[in-house]
N, C-alpha and C. Protein backbone atom coordinates (compact mmCIF):
# COMPACT_ATOMS: atom_id res chain seq x y z
N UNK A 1 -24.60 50.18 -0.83
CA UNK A 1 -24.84 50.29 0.58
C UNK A 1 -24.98 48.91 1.21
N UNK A 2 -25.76 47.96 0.58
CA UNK A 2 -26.06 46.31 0.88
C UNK A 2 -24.57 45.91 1.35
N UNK A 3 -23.33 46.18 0.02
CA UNK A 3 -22.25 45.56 0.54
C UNK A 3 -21.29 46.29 1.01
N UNK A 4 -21.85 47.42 2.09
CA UNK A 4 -20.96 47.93 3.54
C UNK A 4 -21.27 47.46 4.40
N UNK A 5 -22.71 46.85 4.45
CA UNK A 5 -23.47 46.26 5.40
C UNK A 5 -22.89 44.51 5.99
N UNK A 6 -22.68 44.18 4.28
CA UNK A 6 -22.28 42.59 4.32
C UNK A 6 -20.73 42.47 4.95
N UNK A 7 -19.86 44.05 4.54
CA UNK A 7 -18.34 43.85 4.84
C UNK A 7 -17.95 43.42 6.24
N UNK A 8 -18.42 44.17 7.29
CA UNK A 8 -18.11 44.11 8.60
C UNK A 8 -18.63 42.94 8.91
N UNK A 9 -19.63 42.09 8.80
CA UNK A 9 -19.87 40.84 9.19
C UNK A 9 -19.23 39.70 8.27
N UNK A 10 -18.53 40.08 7.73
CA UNK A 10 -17.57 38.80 6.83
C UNK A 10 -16.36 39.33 7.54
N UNK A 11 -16.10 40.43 7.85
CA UNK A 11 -14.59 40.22 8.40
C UNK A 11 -14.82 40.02 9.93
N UNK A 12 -16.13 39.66 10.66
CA UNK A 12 -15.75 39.12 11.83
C UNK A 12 -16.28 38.05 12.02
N UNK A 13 -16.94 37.14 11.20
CA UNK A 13 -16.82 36.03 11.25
C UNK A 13 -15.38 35.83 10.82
N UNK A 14 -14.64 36.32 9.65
CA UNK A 14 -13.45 35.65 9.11
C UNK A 14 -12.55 35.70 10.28
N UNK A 15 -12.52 36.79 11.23
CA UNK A 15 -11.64 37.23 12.72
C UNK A 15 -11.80 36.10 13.50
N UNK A 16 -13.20 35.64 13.97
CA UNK A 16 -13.38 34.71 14.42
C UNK A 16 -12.93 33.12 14.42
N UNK A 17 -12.92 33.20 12.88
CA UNK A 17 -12.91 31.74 12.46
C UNK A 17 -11.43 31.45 12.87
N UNK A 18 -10.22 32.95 12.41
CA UNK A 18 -8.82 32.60 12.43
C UNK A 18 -8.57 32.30 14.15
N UNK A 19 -9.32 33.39 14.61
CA UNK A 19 -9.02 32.98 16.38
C UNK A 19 -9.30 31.59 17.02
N UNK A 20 -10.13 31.33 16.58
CA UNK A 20 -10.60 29.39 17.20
C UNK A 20 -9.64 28.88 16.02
N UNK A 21 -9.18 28.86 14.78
CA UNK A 21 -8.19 27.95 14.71
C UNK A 21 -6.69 28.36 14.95
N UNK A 22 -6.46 29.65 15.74
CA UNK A 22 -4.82 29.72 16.50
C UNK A 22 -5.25 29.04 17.76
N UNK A 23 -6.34 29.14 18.12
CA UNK A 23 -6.51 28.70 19.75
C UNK A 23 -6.59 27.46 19.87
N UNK A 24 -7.41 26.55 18.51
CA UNK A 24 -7.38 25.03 18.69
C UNK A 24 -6.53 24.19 17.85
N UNK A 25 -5.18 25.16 17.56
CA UNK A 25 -4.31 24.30 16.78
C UNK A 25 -3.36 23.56 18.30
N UNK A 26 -2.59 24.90 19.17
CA UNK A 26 -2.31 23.63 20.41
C UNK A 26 -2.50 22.13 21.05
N UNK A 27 -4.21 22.63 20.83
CA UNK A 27 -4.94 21.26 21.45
C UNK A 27 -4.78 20.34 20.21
N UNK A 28 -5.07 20.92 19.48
CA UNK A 28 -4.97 19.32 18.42
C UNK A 28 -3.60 18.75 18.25
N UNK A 29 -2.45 19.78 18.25
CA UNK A 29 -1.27 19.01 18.28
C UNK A 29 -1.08 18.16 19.99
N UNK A 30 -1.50 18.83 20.96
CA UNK A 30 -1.30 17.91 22.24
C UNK A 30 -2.70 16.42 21.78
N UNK A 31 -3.14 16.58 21.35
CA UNK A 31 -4.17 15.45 21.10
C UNK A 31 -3.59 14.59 20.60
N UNK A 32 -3.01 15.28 19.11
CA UNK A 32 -2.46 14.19 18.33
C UNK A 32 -1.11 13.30 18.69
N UNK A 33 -0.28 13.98 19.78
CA UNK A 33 1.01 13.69 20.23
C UNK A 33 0.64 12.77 21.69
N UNK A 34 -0.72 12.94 21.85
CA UNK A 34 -1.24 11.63 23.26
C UNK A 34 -1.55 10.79 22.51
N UNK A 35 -2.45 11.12 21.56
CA UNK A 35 -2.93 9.29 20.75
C UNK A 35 -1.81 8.84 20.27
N UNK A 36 -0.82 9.52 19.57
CA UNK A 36 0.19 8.48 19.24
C UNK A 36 0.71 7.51 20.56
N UNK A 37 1.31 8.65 21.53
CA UNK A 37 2.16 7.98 22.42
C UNK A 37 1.26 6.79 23.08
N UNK A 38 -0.04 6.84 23.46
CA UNK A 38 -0.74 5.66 23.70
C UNK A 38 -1.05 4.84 22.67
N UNK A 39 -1.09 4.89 21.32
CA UNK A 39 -0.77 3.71 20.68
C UNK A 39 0.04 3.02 20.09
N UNK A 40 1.30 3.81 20.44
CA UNK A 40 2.77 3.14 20.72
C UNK A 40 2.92 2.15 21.96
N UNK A 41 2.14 2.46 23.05
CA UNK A 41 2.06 1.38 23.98
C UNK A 41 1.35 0.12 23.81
N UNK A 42 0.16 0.93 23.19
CA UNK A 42 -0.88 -0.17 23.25
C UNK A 42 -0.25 -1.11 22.08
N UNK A 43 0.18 -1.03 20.92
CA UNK A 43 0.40 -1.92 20.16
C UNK A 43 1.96 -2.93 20.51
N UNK A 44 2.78 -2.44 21.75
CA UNK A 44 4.04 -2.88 22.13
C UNK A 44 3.39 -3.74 22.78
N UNK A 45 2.08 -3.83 24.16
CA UNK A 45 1.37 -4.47 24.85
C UNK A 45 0.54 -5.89 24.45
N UNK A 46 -0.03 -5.33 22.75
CA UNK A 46 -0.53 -6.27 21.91
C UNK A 46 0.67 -7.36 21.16
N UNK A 47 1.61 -6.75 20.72
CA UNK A 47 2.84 -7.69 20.66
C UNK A 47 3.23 -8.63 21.52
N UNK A 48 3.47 -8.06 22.92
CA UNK A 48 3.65 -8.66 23.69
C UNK A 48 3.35 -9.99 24.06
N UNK A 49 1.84 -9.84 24.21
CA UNK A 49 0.18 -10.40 24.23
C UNK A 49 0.24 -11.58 23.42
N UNK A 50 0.11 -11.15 22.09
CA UNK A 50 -0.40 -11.96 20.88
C UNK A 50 0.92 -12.23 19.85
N UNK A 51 1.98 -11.84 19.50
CA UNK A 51 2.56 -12.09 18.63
C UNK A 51 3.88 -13.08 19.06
N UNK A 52 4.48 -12.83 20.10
CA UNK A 52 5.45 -13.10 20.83
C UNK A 52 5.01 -14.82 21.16
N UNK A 53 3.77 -14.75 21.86
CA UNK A 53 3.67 -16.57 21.74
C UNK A 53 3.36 -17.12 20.36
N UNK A 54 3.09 -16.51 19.89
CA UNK A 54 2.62 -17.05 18.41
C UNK A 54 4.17 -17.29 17.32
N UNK A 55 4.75 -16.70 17.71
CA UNK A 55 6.25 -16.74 16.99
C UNK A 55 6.99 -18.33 17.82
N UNK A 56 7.26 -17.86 19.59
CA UNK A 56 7.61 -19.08 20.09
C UNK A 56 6.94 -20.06 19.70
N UNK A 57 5.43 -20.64 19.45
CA UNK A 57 5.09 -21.81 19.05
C UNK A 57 5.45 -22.28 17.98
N UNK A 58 5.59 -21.28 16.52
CA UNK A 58 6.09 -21.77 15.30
C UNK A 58 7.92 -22.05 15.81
N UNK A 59 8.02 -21.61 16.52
CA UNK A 59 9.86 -22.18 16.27
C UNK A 59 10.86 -20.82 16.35
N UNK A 60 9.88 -20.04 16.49
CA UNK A 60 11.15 -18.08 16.57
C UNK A 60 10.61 -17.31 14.97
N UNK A 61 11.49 -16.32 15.46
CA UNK A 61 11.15 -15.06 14.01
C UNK A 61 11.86 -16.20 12.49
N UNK A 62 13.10 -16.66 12.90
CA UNK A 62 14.04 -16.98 12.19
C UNK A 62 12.82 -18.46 10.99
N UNK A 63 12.22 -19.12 11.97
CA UNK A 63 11.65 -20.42 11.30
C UNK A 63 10.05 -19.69 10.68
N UNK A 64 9.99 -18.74 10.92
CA UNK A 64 8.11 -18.19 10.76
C UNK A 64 8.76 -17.26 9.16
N UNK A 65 10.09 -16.74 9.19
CA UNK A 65 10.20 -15.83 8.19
C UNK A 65 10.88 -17.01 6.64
N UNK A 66 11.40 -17.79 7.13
CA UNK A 66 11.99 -19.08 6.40
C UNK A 66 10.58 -19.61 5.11
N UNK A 67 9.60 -19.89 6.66
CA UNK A 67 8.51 -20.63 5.93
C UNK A 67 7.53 -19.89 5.32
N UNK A 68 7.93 -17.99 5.11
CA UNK A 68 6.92 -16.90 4.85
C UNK A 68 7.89 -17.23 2.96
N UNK A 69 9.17 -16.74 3.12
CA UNK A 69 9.81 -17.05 2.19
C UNK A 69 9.31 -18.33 1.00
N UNK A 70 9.45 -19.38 1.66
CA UNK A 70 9.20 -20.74 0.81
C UNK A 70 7.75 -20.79 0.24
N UNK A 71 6.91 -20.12 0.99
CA UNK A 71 5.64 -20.23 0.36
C UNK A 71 5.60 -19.22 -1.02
N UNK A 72 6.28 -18.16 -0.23
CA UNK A 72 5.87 -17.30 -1.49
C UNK A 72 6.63 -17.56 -2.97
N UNK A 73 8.05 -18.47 -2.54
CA UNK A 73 8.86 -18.43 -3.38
C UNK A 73 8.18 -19.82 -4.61
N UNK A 74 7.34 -20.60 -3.56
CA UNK A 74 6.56 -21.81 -4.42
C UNK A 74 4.99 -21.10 -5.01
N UNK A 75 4.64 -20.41 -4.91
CA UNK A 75 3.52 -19.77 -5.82
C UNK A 75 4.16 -18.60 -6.59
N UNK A 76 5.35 -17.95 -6.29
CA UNK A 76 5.15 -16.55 -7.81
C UNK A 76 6.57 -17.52 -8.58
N UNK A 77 7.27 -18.12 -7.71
CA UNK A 77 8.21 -18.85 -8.94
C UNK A 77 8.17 -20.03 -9.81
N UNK A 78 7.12 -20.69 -9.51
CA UNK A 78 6.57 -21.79 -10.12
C UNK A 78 6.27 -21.43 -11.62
N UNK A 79 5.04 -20.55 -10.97
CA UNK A 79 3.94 -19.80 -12.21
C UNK A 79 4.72 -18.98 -13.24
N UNK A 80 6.01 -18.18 -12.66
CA UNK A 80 6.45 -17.66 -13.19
C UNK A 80 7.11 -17.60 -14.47
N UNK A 81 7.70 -18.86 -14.09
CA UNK A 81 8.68 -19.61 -15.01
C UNK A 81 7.65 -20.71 -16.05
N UNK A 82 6.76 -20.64 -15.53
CA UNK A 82 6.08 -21.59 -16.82
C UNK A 82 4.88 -20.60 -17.38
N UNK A 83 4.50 -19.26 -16.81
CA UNK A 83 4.11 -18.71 -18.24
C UNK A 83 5.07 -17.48 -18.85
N UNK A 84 6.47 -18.14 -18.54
CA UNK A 84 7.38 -17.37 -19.51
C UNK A 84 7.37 -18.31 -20.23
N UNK A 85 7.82 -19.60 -20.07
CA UNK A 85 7.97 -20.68 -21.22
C UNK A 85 6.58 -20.62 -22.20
N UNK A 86 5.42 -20.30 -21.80
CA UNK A 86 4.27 -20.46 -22.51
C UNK A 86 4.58 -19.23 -23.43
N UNK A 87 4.48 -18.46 -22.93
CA UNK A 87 5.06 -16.87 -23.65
C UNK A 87 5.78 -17.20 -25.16
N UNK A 88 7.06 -17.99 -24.61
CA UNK A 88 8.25 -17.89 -25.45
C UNK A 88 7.71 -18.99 -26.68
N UNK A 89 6.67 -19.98 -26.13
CA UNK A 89 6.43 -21.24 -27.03
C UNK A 89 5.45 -20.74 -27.72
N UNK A 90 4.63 -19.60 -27.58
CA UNK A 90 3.80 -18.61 -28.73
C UNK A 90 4.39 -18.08 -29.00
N UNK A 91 4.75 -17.20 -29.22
CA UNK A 91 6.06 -16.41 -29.79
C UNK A 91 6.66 -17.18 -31.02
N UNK A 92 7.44 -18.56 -30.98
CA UNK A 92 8.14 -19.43 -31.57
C UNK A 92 7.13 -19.33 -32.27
N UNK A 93 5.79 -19.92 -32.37
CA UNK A 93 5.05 -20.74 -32.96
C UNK A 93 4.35 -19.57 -33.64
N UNK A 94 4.05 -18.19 -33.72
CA UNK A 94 3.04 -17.10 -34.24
C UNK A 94 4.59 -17.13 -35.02
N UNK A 95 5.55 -17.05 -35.07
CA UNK A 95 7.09 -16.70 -35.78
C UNK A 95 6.91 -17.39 -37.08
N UNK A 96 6.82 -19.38 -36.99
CA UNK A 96 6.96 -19.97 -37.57
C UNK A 96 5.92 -20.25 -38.41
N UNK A 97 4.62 -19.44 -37.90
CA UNK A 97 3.27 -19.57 -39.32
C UNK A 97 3.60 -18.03 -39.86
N UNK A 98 3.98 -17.25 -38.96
CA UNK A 98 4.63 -16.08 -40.79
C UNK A 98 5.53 -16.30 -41.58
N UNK A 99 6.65 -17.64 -41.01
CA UNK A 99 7.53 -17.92 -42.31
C UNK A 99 6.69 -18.48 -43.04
N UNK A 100 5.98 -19.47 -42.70
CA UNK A 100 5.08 -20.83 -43.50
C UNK A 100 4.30 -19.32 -44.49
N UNK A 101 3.92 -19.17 -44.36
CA UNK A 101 3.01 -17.66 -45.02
C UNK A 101 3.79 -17.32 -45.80
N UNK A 102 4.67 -16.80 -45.59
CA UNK A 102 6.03 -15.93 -46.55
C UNK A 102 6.12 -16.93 -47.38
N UNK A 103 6.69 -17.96 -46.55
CA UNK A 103 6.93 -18.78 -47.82
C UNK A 103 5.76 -19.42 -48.75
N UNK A 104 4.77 -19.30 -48.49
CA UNK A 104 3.85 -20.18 -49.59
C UNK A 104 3.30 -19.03 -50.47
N UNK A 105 3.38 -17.55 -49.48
CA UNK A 105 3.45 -16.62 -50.83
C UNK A 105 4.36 -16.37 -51.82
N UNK A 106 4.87 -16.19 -51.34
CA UNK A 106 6.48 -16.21 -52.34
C UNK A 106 6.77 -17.49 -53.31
N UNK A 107 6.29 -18.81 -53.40
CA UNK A 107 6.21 -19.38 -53.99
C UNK A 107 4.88 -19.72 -54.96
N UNK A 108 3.98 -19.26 -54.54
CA UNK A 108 2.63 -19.15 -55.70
C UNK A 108 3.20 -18.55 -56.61
């Protein structure tokens, strides 16, 4: 009897709950389709603003992306290439104490 009592108030809260979210799915998609479109402006405005002189002072897109290039290409290719050589010069050298090994066993 307890759970005939409990049924009808779980299925109208559950009625409820589905009606406020058909009714406030609209609004949230018109919500979500205004904040975008205003921060599609606002960040074209902030470009405008802040990035645009900051490019003309370095010299244009062309001299700011040149010198984004060269930096990066002088810190990961530098390093790169010299701890492959370090790599390869252990390697050689862990190689050449298991021959030394082999060979001084093999000759006892």
């Amino acid at each position: 009897m307890a759970e005939s009592a409990a049924e009808p108030g779980s299925k109208r809260s559950g009625l409820a709950r589905t009606m406020a979210k058909k009714a406030l799915a609209p609004l949230l998609a018109s919500l979500a389709s205004a904040l975008s479109g205003y921060l599609a402006r606002k960040a074209s405005v902030l470009a405008q603003e802040k990035l645009v002189p900051k490019l003309r002072e370095k010299g244009g897109a062309k001299a700011v992306a040149q010198e984004a290039v060269t930096a990066v290409a002088e810190k990961v290719g530098g390093d790169e290439e010299s701890s492959r050589d370090a790599e390869r010069r252990n390697r050689e050298r862990r190689r050449n104490q298991r021959r030394q090994a082999l060979e001084q066993s093999g000759s006892s």
